[in-house]
Protein backbone atom coordinates (compact mmCIF):
# COMPACT_ATOMS: atom_id res chain seq x y z
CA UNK A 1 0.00 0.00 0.00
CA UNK A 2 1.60 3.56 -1.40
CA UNK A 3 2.41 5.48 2.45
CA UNK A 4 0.10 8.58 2.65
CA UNK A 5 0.83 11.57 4.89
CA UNK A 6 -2.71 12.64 6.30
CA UNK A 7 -4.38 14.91 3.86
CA UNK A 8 -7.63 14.29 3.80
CA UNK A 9 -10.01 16.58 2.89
CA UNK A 10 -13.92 14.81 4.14
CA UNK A 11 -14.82 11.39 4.63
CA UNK A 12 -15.42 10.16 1.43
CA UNK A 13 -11.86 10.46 0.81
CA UNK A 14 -11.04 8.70 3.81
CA UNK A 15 -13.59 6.02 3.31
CA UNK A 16 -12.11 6.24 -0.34
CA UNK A 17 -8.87 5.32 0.69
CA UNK A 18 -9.58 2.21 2.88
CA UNK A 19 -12.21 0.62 0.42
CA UNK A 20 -9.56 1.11 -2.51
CA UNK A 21 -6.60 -0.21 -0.54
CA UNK A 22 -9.40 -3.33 0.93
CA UNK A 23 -8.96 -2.55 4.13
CA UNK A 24 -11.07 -4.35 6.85
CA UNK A 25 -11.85 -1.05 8.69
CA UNK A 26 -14.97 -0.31 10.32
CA UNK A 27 -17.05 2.81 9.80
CA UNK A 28 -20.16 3.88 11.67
CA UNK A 29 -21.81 7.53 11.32
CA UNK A 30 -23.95 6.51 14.47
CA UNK A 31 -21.62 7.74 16.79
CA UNK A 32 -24.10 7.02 19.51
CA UNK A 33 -22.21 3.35 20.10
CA UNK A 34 -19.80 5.55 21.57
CA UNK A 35 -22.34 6.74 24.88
CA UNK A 36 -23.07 3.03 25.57
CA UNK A 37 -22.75 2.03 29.72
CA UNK A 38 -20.57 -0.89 29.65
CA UNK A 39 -20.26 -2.68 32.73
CA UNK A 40 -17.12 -3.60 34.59
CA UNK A 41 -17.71 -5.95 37.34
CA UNK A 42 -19.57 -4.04 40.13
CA UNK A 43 -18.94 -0.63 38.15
CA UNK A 44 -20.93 0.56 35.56
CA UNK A 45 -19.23 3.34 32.82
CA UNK A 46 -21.42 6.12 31.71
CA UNK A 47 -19.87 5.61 28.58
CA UNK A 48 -17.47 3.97 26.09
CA UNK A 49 -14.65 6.13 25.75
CA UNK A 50 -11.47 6.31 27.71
CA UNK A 51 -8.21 7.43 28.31
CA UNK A 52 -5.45 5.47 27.58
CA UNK A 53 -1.78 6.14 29.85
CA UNK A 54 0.26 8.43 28.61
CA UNK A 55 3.51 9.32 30.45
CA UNK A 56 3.81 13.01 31.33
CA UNK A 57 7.37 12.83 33.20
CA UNK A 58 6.27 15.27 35.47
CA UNK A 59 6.41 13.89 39.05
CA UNK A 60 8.45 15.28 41.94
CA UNK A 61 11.98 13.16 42.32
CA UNK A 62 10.25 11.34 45.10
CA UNK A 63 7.41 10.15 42.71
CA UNK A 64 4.66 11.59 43.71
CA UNK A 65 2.43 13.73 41.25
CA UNK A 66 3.60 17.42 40.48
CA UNK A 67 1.77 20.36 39.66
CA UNK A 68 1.99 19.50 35.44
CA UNK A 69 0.46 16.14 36.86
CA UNK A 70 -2.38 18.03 38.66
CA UNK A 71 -2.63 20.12 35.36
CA UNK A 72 -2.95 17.21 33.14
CA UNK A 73 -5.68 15.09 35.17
CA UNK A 74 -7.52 18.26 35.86
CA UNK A 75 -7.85 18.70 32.20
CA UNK A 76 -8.62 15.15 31.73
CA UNK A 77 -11.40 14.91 34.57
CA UNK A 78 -13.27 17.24 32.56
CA UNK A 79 -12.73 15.43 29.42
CA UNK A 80 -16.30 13.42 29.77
CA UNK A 81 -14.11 10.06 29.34
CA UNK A 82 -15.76 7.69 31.63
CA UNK A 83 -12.44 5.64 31.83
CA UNK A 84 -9.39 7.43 32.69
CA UNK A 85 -6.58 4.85 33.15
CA UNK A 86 -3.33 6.74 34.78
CA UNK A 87 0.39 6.74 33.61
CA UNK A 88 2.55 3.98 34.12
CA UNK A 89 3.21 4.43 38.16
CA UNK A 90 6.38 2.40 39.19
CA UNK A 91 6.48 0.17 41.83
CA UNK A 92 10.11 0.27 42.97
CA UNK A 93 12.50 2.92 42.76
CA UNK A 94 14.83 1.13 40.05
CA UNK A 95 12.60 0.53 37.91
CA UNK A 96 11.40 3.91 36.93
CA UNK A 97 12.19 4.96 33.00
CA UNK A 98 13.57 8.65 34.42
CA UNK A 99 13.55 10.22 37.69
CA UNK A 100 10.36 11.97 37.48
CA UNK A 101 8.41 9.08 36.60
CA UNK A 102 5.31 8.26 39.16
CA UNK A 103 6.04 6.15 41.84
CA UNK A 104 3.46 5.32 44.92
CA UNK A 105 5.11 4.48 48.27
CA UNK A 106 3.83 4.48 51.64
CA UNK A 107 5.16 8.25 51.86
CA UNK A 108 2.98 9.70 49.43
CA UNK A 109 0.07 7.92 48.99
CA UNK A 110 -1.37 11.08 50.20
CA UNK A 111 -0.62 13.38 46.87
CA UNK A 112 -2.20 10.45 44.94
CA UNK A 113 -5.38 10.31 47.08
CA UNK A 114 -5.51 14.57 46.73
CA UNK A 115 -5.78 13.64 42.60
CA UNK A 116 -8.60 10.60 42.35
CA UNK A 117 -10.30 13.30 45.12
CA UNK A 118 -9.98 16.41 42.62
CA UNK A 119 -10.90 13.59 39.47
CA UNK A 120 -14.10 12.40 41.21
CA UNK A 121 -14.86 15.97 42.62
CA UNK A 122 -14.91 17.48 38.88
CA UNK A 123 -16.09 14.91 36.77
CA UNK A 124 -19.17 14.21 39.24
CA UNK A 125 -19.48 18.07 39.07
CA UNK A 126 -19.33 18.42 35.32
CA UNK A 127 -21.15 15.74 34.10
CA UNK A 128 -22.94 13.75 36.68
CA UNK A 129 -20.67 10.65 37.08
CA UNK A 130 -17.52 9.23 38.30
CA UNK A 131 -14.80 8.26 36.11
CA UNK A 132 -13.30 4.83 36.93
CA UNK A 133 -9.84 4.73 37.96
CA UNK A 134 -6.91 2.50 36.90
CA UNK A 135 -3.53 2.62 37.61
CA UNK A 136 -1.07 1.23 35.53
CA UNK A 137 1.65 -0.57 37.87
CA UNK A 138 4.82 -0.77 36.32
CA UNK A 139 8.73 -2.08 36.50
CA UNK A 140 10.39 -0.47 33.20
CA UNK A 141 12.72 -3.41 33.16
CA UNK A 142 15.34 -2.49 30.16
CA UNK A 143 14.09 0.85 29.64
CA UNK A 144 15.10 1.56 33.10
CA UNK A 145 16.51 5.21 34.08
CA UNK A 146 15.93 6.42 37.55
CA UNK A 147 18.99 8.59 37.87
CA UNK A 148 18.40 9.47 34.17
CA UNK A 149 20.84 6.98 33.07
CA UNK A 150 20.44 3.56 31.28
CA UNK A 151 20.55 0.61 33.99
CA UNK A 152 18.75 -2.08 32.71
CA UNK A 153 17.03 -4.84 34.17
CA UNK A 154 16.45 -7.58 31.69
CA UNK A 155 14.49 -10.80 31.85
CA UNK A 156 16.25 -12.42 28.98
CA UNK A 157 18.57 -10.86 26.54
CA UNK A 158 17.55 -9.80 23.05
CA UNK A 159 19.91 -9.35 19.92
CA UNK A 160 17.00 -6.72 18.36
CA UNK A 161 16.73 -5.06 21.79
CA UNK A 162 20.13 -5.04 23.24
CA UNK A 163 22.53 -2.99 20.90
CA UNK A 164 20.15 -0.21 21.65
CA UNK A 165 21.39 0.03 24.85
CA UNK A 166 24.80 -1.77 24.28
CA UNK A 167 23.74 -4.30 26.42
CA UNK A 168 26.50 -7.13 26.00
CA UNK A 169 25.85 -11.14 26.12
CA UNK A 170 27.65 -10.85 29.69
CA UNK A 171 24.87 -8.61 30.78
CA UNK A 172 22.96 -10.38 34.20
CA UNK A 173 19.33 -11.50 33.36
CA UNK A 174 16.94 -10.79 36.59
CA UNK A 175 17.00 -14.33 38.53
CA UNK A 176 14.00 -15.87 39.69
CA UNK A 177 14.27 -15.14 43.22
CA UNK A 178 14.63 -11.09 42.19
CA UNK A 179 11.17 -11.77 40.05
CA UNK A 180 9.11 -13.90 42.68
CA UNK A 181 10.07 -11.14 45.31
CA UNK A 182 9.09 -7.89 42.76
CA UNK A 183 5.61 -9.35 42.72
CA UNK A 184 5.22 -8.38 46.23
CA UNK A 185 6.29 -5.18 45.65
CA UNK A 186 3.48 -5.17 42.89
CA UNK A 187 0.71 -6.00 45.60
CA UNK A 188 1.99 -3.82 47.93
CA UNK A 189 1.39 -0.78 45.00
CA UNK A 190 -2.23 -1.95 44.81
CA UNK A 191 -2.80 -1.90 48.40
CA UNK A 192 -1.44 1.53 48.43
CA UNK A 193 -2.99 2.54 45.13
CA UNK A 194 -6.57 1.28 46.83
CA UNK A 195 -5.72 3.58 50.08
CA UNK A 196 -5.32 6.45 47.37
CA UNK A 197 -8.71 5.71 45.72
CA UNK A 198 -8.53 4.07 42.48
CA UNK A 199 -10.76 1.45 41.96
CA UNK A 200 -8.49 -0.94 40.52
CA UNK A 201 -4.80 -1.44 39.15
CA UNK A 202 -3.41 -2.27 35.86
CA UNK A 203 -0.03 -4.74 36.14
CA UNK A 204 1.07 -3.50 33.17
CA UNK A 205 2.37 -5.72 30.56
CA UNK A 206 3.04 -4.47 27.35
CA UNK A 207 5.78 -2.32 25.07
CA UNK A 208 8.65 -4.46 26.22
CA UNK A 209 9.16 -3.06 29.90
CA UNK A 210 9.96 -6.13 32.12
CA UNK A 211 6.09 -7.99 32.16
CA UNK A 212 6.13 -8.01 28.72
CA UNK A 213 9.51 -9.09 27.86
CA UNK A 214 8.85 -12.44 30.15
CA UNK A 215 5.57 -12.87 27.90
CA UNK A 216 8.80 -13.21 24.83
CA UNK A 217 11.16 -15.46 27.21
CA UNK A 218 11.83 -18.60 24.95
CA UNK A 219 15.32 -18.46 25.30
CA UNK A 220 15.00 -17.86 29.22
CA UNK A 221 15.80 -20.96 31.77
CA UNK A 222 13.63 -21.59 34.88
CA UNK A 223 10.36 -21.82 36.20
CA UNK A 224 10.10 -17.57 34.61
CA UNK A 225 10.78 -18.63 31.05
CA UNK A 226 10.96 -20.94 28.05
CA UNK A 227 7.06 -22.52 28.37
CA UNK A 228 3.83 -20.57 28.16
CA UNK A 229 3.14 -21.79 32.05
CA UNK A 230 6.82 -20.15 32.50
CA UNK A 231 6.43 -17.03 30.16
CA UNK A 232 3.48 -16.15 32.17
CA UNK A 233 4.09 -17.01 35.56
CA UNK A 234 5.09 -13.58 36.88
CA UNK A 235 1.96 -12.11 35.41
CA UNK A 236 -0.64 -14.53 36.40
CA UNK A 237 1.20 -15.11 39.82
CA UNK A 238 0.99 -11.29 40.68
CA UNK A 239 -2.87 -10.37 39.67
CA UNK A 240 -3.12 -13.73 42.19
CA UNK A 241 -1.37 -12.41 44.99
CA UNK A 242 -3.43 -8.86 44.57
CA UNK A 243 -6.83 -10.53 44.28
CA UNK A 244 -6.07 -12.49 47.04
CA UNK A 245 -5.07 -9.81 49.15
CA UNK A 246 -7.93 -7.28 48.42
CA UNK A 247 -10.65 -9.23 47.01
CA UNK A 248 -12.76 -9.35 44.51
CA UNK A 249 -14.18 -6.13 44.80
CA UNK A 250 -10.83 -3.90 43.31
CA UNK A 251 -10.78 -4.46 39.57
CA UNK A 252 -7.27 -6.10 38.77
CA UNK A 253 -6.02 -5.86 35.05
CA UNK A 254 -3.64 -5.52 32.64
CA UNK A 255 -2.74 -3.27 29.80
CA UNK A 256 -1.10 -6.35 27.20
CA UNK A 257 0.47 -6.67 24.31
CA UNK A 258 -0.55 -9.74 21.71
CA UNK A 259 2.38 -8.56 18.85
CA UNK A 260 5.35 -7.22 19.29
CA UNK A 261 6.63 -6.79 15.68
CA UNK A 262 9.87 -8.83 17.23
CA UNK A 263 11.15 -11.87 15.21
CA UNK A 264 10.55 -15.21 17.09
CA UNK A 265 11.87 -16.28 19.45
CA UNK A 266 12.26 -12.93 21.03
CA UNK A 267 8.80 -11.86 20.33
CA UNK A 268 5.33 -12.70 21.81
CA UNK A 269 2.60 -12.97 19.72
CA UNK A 270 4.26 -13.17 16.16
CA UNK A 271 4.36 -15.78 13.36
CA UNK A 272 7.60 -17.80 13.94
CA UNK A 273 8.22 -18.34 10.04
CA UNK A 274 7.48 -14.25 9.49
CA UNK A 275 7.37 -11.93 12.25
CA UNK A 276 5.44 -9.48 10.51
CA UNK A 277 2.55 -11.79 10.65
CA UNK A 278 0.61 -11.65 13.90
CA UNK A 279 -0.21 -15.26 15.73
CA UNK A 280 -2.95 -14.51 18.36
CA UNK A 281 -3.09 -17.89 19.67
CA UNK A 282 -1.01 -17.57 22.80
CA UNK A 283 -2.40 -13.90 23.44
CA UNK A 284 -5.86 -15.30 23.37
CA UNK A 285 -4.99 -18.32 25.65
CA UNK A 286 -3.51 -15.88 28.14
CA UNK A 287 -6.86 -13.93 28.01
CA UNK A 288 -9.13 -16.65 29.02
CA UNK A 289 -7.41 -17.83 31.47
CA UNK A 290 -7.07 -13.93 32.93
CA UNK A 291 -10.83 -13.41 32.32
CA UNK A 292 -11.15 -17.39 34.37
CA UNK A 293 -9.34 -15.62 37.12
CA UNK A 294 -12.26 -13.11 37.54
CA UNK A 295 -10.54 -10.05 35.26
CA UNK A 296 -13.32 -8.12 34.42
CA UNK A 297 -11.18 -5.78 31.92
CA UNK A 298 -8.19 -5.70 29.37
CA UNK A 299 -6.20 -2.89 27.49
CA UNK A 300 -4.98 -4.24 24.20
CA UNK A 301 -1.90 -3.09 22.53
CA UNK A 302 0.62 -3.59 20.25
CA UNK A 303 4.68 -2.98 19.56
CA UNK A 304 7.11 -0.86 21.59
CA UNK A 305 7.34 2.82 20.98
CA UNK A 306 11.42 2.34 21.89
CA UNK A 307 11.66 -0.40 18.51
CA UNK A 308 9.03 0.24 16.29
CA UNK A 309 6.74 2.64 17.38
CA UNK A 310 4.61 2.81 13.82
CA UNK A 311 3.15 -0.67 15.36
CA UNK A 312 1.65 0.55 18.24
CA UNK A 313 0.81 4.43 17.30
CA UNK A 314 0.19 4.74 14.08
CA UNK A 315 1.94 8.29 12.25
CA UNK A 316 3.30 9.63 9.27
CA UNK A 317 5.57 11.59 10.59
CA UNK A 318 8.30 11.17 13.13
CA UNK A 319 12.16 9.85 13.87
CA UNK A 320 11.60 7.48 10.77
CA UNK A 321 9.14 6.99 7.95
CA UNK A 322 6.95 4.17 8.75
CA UNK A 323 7.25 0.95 6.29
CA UNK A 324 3.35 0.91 5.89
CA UNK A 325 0.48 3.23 5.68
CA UNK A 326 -0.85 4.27 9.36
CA UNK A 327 -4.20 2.78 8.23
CA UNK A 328 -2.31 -0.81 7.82
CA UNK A 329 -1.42 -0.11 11.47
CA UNK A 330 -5.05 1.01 12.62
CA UNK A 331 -6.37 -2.43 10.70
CA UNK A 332 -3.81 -4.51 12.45
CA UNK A 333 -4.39 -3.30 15.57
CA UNK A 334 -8.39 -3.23 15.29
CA UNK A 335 -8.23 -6.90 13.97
CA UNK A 336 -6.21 -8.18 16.47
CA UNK A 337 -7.88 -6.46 19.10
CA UNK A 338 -11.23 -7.73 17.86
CA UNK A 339 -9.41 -11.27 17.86
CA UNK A 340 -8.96 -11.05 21.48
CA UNK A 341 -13.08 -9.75 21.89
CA UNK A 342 -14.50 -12.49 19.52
CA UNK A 343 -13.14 -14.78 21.56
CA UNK A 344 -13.29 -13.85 24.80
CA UNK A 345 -16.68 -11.70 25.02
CA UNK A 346 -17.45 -11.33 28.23
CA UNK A 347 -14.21 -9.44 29.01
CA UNK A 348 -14.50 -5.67 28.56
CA UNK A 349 -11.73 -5.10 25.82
CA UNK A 350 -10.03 -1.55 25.55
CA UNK A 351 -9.53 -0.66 21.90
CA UNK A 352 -6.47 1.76 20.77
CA UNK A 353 -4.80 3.49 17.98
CA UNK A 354 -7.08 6.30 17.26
CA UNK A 355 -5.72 9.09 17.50
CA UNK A 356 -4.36 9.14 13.60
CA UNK A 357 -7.23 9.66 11.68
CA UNK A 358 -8.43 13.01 13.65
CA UNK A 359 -11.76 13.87 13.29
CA UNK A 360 -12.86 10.35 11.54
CA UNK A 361 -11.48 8.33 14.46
CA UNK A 362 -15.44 8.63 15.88
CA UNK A 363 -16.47 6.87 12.92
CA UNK A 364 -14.04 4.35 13.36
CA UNK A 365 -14.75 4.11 16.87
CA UNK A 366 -18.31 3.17 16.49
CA UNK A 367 -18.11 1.15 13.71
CA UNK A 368 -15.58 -1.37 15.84
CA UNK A 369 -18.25 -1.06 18.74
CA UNK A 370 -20.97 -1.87 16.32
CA UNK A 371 -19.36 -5.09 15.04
CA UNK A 372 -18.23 -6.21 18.31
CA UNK A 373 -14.57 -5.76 18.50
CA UNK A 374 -14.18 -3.92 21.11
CA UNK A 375 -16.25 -2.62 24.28
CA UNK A 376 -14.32 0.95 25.06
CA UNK A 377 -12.49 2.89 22.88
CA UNK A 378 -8.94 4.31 24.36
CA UNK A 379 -7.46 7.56 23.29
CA UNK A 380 -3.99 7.77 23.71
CA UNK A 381 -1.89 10.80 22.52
CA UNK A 382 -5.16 12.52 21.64
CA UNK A 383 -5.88 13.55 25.21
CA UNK A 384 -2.98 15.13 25.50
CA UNK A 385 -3.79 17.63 22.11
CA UNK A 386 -7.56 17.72 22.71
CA UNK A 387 -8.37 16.56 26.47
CA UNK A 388 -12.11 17.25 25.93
CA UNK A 389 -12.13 14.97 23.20
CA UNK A 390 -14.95 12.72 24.46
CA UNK A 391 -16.99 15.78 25.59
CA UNK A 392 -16.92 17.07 21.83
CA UNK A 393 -17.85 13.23 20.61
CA UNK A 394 -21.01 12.40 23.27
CA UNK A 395 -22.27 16.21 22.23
CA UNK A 396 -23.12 15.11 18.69
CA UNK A 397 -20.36 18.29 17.69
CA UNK A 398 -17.67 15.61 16.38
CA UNK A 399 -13.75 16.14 16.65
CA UNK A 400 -12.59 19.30 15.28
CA UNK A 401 -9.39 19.00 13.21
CA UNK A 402 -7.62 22.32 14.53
CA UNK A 403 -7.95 20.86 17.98
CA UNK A 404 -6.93 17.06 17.18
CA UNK A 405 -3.45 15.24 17.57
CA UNK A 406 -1.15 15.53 14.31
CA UNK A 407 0.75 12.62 15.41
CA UNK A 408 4.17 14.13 15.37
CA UNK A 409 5.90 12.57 18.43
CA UNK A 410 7.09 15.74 19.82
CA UNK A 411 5.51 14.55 22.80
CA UNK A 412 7.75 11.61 23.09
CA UNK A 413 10.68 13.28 22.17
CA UNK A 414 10.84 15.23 24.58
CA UNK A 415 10.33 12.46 27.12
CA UNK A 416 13.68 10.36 25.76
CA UNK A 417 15.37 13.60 25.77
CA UNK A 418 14.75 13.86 29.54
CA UNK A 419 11.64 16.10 29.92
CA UNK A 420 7.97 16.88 31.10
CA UNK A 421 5.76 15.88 27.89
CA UNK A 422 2.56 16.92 26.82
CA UNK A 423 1.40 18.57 23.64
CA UNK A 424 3.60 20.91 21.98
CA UNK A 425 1.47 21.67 18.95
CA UNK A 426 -1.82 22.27 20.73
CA UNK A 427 -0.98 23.03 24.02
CA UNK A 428 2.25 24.95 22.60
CA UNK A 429 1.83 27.63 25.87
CA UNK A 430 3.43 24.84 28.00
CA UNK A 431 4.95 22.61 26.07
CA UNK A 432 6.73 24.57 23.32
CA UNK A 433 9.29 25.74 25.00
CA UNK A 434 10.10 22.82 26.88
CA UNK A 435 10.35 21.30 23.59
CA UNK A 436 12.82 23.91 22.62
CA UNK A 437 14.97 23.48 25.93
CA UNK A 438 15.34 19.91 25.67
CA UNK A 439 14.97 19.20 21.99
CA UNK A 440 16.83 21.93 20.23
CA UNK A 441 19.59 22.37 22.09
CA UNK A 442 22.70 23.91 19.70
């Protein structure tokens, strides 16, 4: 398929462009799907739409939020999302990707409980309803930088992955005994996160931080590797211990990848002849037996945005031209999502990669709701441009183009180059020059 920059000028075009290039890519003008309640265990949303994590960077050193933190979930509270699932929040010190990445402790559960309170407070205020609350729990794993320098912690090593961080075949793997004791440290975050008022936790496991690179262990001895019992153990083992310790009331789940875009066998979810072929069959296995353990709720992803970003957000323009048009991206990542639904329906799946097509993402949002591939639909880099996104969809108004995500990745470069993130195109009074202090330095 010949790679198209955005340039759409209505939606015939765009329709014009998917029918011509035969892709299998829903579209729905009744955006109505999108203010469907969907129920999530003993919660009910007041809507479909959510708020996927996105990183802002912007805690204090000792991990708790900071006032660009308070900023960003302010503006997101009043969004009219009816999900809003937080930043990756890191559960030990060492495995935060820089040192002003979240991280709850005992110390400061307080700040987090002062930001679900000022959430609730203006959403219920706003538009009649509280959002629900996940946070993502996290150990960065490679992508490690507390001190703002590499120092990885890897589960197995990786000849795609390591020369990116000149990781040599000397390099110490995490043992076993280092894994089985960082699930504690995982249930003790959603003990503290439940103090702080979420209503559940996300053990994240996606985009190659450690969770996710365990899913991809082949080559990894011991009961933490080599097996699909072994690749998953740390996973299952930890949403076990947190169930177990606070019940089946707190919503436990994960944010997962099912393709990594990572030639077998150092990727999970991929054909093992061609790695640019997806093979679900392990990602759905993991999901039923997730959903069997009483997970009411998944987020479904793709990729890592540190190897091949174009996999799991979609863009045309950025630190390398994708090999595919976004749309193949957006059909890959709505068909394998919609594998994972299909076959496990009574889990509520969180849809993503959205944020591409601007104001015809609706369209594409309710026309996956309509067919049954998904149950919410997660904005990602889009709240950042246009927090009221969901507001402007549920009013009947539609996305407005001047206000939507361009997909540019300024966002995320200035997060590897050290700094606070957010939208530097349409929140430029910010984020502009913070973009120019750590991105164009002479």
């Amino acid at each position: 398929m010949e790679f198209r920059p955005f340039s759409y000028r209505n939606i015939e075009e765009f329709k014009n462009d998917i029918s011509e290039n035969r892709l299998d890519i829903p579209l729905s003008l009744n955006t109505e799907y999108l203010s469907r309640k969907v129920k999530i265990g003993g919660f009910t949303l007041a809507n479909s739409l959510a708020i996927n994590p996105m990183e802002g960077c912007d805690g204090k050193y000792d991990g708790s939020p900071d006032e660009l933190t308070f900023r960003r979930y302010e503006r997101f509270s009043r969004s009219g999302a009816a999900l809003i699932w937080f930043e990756a929040v890191a559960v030990v010190p060492e495995g935060r990707t820089n040192p002003r990445q979240l991280w709850i402790h005992r110390n400061n559960v307080s700040s987090f409980r002062k930001l679900c309170g000022n959430i609730i407070e203006n959403s219920n205020k706003e538009f009649g309803f509280t959002p629900l609350l996940i946070m993502q729990l996290t150990h960065s794993g490679r992508f490690s930088k507390p001190d703002g320098r590499p120092a990885p912690v890897i589960a197995a090593h990786n000849p795609y992955l390591d020369p990116m961080l000149d990781i040599d075949e000397n390099y110490p793997v995490i043992s076993d005994t280092e894994l089985e004791q960082l699930e504690d440290k995982f249930v003790e975050a959603a003990v503290l996160a439940k103090e702080a008022g979420f209503h559940g936790v996300d053990v994240k496991c996606c985009h190659r931080y450690l969770n996710s690179e365990l899913l991809s262990a082949f080559t990894r001895k011991g009961k933490y590797g080599e097996t699909f019992e072994g690749r998953t153990r740390f996973l299952l083992n930890t949403v076990k211990k947190i169930r177990d310790r606070l019940g089946d009331d707190f919503i436990i789940t994960t944010r997962l990848n099912i393709y990594d875009g990572i030639p077998y066998p150092y990727g999970f979810g991929v054909d093992k002849e061609d790695y640019l072929k997806p093979d679900f069959s392990e990602p759905v296995r993991l999901v039923k037996i997730l959903k069997e353990s009483g997970m009411p709720l998944i987020n479904i992803t793709m990729g890592t945005p540190y190897y091949n970003p174009h996999v799991n957000r979609p863009y045309d323009r950025g630190s390398y031209i994708p090999p595919e048009h976004p749309l193949e991206g957006i059909c890959r990542l709505i068909s394998g999502i919609g594998e994972i639904q299909k076959n496990v329906p009574d889990i509520a799946v969180v849809g993503t990669g959205y944020s591409w097509p601007r104001e015809f993402a609706p369209f594409i949002a309710a026309g996956v709701l309509e067919k049954g591939l998904a149950k919410i639909i997660g904005f990602g880099r889009q709240s950042f441009a246009y927090p009221d996104f969901a507001k402007d969809i549920l009013s009947g108004k539609g996305l407005d183009r001047n206000k939507c995500c361009i997909t540019c990745g300024k966002c995320v470069e200035i997060m590897r180059a050290g700094g606070t993130t957010g939208c530097v195109v349409r929140d430029a009074e910010i984020y502009a020059p913070l973009y120019r202090k750590y991105c164009m330095k002479q």
